[in-house]
N, C-alpha and C. Protein backbone atom coordinates (compact mmCIF):
# COMPACT_ATOMS: atom_id res chain seq x y z
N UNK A 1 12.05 -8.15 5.18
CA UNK A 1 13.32 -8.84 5.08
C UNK A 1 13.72 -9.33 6.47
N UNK A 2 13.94 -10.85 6.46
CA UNK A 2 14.37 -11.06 7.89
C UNK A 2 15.66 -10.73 7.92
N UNK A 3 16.13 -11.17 9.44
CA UNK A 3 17.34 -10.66 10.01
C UNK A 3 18.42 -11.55 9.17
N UNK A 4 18.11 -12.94 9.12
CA UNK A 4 19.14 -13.56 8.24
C UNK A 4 19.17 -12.69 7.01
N UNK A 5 18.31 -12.78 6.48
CA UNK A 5 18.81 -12.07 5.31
C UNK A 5 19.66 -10.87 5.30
N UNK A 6 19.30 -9.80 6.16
CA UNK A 6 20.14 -8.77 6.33
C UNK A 6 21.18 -9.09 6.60
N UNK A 7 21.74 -9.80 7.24
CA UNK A 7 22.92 -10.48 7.60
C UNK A 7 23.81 -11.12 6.46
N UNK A 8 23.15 -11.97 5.84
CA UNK A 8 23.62 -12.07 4.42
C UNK A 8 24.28 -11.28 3.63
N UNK A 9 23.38 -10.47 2.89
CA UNK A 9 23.04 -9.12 2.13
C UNK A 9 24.26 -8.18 3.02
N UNK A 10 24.21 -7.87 3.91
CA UNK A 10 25.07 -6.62 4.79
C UNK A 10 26.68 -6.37 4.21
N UNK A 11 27.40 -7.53 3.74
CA UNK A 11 28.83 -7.65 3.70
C UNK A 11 28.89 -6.97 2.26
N UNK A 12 28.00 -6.97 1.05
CA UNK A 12 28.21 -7.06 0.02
C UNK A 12 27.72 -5.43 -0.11
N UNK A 13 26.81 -5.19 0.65
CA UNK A 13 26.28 -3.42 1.15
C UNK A 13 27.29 -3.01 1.52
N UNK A 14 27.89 -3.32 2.03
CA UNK A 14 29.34 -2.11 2.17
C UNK A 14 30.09 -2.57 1.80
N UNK A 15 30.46 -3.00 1.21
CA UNK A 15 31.40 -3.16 -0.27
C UNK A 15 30.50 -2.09 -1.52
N UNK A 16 29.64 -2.61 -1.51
CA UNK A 16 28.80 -1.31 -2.76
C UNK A 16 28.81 -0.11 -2.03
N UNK A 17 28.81 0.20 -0.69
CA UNK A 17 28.47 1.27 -0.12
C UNK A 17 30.24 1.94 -0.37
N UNK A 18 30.91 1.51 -0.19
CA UNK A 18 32.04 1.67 -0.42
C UNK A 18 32.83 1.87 -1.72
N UNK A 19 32.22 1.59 -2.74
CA UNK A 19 32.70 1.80 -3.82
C UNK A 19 31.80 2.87 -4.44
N UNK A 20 30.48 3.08 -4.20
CA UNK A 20 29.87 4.22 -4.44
C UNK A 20 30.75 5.97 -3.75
N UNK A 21 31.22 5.49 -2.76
CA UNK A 21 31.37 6.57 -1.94
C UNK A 21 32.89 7.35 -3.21
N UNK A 22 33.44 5.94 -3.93
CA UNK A 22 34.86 6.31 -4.66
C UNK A 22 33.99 6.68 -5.72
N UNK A 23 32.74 6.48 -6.21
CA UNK A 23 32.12 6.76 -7.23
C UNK A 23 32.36 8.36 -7.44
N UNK A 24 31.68 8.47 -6.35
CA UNK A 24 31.03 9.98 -6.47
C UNK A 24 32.45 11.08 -6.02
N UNK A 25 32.71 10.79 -4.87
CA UNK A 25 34.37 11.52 -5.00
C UNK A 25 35.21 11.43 -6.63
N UNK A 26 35.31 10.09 -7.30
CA UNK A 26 36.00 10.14 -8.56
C UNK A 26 34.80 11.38 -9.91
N UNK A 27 33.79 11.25 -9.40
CA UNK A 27 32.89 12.00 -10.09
C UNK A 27 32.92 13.91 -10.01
N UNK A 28 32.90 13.86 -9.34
CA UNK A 28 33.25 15.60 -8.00
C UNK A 28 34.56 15.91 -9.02
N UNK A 29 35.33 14.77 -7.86
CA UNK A 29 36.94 15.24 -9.05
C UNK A 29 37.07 15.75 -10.41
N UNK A 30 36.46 14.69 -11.13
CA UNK A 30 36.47 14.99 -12.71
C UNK A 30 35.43 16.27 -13.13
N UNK A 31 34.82 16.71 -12.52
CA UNK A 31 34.15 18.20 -12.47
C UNK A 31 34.68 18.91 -12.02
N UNK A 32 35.44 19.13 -10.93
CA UNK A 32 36.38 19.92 -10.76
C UNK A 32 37.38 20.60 -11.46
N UNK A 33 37.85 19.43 -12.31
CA UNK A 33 38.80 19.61 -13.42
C UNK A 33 37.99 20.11 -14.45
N UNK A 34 36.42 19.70 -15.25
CA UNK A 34 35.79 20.72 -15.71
C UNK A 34 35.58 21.69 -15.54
N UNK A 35 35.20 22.25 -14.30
CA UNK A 35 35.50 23.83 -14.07
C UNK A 35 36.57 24.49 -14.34
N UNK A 36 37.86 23.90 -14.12
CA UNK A 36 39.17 24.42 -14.62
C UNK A 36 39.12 24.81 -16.13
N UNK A 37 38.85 23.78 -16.81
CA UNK A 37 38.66 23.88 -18.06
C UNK A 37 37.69 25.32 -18.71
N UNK A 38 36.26 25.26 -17.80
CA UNK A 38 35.37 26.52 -18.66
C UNK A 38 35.72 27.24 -17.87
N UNK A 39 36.79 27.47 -16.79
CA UNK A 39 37.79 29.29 -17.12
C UNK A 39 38.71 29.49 -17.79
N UNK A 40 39.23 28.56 -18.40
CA UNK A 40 40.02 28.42 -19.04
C UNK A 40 39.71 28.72 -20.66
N UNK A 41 38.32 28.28 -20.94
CA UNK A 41 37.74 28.72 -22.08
C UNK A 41 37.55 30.11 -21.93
N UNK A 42 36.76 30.14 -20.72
CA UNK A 42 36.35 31.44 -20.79
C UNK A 42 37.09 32.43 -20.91
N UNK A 43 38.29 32.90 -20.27
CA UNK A 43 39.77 33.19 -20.50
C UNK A 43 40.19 33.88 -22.12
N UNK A 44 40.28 32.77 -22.44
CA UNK A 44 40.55 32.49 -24.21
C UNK A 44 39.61 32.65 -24.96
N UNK A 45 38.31 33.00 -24.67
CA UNK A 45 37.86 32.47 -25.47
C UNK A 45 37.09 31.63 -26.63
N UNK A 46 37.62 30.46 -26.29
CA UNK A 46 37.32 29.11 -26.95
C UNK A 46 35.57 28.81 -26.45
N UNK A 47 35.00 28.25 -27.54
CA UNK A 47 33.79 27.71 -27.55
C UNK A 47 33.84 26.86 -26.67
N UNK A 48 32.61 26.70 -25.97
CA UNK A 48 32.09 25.63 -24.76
C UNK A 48 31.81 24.15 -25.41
N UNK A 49 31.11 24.10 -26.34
CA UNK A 49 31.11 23.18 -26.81
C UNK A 49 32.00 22.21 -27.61
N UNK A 50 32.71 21.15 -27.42
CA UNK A 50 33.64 20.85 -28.13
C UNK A 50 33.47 18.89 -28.61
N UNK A 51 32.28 19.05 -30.12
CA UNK A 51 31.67 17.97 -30.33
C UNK A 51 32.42 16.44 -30.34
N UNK A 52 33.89 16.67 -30.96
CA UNK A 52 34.46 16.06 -31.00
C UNK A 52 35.35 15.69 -29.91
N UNK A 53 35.39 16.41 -29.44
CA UNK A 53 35.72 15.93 -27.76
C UNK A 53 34.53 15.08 -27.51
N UNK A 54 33.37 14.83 -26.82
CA UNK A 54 32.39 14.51 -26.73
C UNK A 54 32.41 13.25 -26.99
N UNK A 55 32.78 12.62 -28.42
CA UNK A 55 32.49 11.87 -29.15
C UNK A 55 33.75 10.92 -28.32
N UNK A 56 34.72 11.80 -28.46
CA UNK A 56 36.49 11.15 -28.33
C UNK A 56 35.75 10.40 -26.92
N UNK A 57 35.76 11.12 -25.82
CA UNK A 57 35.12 10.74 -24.57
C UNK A 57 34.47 9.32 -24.42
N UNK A 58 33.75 9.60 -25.15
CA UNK A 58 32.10 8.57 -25.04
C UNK A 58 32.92 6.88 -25.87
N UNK A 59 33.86 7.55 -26.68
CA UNK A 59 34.17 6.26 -27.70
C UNK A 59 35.35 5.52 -26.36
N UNK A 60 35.92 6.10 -26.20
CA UNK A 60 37.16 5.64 -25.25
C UNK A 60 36.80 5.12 -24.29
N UNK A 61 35.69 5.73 -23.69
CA UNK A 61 35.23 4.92 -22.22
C UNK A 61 33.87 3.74 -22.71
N UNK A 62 33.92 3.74 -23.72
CA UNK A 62 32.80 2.95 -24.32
C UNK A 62 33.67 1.68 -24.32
N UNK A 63 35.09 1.87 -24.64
CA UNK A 63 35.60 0.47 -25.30
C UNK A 63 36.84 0.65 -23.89
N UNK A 64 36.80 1.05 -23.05
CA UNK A 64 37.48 0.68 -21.98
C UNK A 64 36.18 -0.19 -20.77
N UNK A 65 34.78 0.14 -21.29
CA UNK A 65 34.00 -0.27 -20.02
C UNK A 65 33.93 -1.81 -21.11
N UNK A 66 33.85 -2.05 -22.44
CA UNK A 66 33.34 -3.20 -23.04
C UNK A 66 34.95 -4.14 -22.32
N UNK A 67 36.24 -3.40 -22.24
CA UNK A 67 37.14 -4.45 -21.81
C UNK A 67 37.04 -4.74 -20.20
N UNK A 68 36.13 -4.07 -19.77
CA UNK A 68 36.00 -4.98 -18.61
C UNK A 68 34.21 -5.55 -18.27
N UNK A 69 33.73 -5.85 -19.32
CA UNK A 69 32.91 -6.68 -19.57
C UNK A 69 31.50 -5.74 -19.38
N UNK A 70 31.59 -4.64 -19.56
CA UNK A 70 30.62 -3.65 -19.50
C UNK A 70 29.56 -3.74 -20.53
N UNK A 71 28.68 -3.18 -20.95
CA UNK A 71 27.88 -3.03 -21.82
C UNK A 71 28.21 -1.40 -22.83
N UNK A 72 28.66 -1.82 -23.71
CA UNK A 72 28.97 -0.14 -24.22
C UNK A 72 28.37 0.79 -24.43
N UNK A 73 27.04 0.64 -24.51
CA UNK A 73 25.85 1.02 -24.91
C UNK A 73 25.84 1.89 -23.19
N UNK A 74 25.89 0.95 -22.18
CA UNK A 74 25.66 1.75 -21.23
C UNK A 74 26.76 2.21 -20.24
N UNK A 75 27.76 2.38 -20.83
CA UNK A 75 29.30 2.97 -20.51
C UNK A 75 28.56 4.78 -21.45
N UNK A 76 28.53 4.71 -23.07
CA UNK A 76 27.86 5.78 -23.28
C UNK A 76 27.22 6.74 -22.43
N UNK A 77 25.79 5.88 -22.51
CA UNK A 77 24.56 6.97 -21.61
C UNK A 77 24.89 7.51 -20.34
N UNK A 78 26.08 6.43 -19.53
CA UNK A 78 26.65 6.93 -18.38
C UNK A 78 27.70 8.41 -18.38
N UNK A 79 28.22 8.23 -19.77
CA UNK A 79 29.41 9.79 -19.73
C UNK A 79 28.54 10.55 -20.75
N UNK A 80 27.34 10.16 -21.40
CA UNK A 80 26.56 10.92 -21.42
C UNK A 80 25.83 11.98 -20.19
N UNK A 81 25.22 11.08 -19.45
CA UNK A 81 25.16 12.15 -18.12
C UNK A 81 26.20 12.97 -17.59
N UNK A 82 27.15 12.44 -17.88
CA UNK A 82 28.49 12.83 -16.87
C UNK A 82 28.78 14.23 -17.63
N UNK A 83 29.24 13.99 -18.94
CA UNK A 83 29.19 15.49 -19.74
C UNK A 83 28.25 15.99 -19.83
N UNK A 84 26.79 15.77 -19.65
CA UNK A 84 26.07 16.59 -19.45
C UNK A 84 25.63 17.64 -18.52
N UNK A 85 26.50 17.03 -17.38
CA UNK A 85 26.43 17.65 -15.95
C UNK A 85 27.77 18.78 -16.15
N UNK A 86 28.55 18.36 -16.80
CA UNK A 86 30.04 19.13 -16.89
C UNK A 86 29.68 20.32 -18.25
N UNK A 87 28.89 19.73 -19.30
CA UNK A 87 28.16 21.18 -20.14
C UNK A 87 28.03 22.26 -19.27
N UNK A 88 26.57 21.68 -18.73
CA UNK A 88 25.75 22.54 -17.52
C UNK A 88 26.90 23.54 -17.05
N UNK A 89 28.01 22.57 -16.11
CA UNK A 89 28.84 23.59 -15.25
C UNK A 89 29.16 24.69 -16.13
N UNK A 90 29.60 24.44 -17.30
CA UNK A 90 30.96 24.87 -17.95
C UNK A 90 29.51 26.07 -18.23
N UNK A 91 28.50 25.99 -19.08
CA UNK A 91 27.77 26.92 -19.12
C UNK A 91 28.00 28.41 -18.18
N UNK A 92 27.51 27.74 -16.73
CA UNK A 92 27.19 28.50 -15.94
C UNK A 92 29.05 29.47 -15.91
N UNK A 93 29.84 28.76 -15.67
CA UNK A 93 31.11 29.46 -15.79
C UNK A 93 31.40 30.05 -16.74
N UNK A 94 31.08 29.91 -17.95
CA UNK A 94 31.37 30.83 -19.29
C UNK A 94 30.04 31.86 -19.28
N UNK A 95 29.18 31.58 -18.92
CA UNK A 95 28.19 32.89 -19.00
C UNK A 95 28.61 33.89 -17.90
N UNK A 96 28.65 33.50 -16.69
CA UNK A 96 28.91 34.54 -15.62
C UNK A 96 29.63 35.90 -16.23
């Protein structure tokens, strides 16, 4: 890659570099608040798994990513990972 190009390319890299960085902090966050949650189960109680939650999740951010021109399909697979990572936690906190 020449230097022009990097030069080009550079302004729009930190702008992505920059919005990744809110990515993953907004990501952290919302696990955080999952952990709250599986002591909170754990506490009480209440089953870890909660399918219909799941579903509620995946449908809402499905048709909030299609209104800003997203693909819904891959708004899904994305809070698919995302609850999958927040299962995991909640696991490890309700088994302990």
């Amino acid at each position: 890659m020449t230097a022009d190009t990097q030069s080009l390319l550079a302004p729009y890299r930190d702008q992505l570099n920059a919005i990744d960085e809110k990515l993953v902090t907004l990501v952290a966050e919302r696990l955080t608040i999952c952990a709250q949650v599986a002591h909170t189960k754990r506490r009480h109680g209440i089953a870890m798994m909660q399918p219909d939650r799941v579903e509620e999740v995946k449908s809402r951010c499905a048709n909030l990513g299609a209104d800003q021109g997203l693909d819904p399909e891959f708004v899904r697979a994305l809070y698919g990972l995302i609850i999958g990572e927040a299962c995991a936690l909640e696991d490890r906190i309700i088994e302990r």
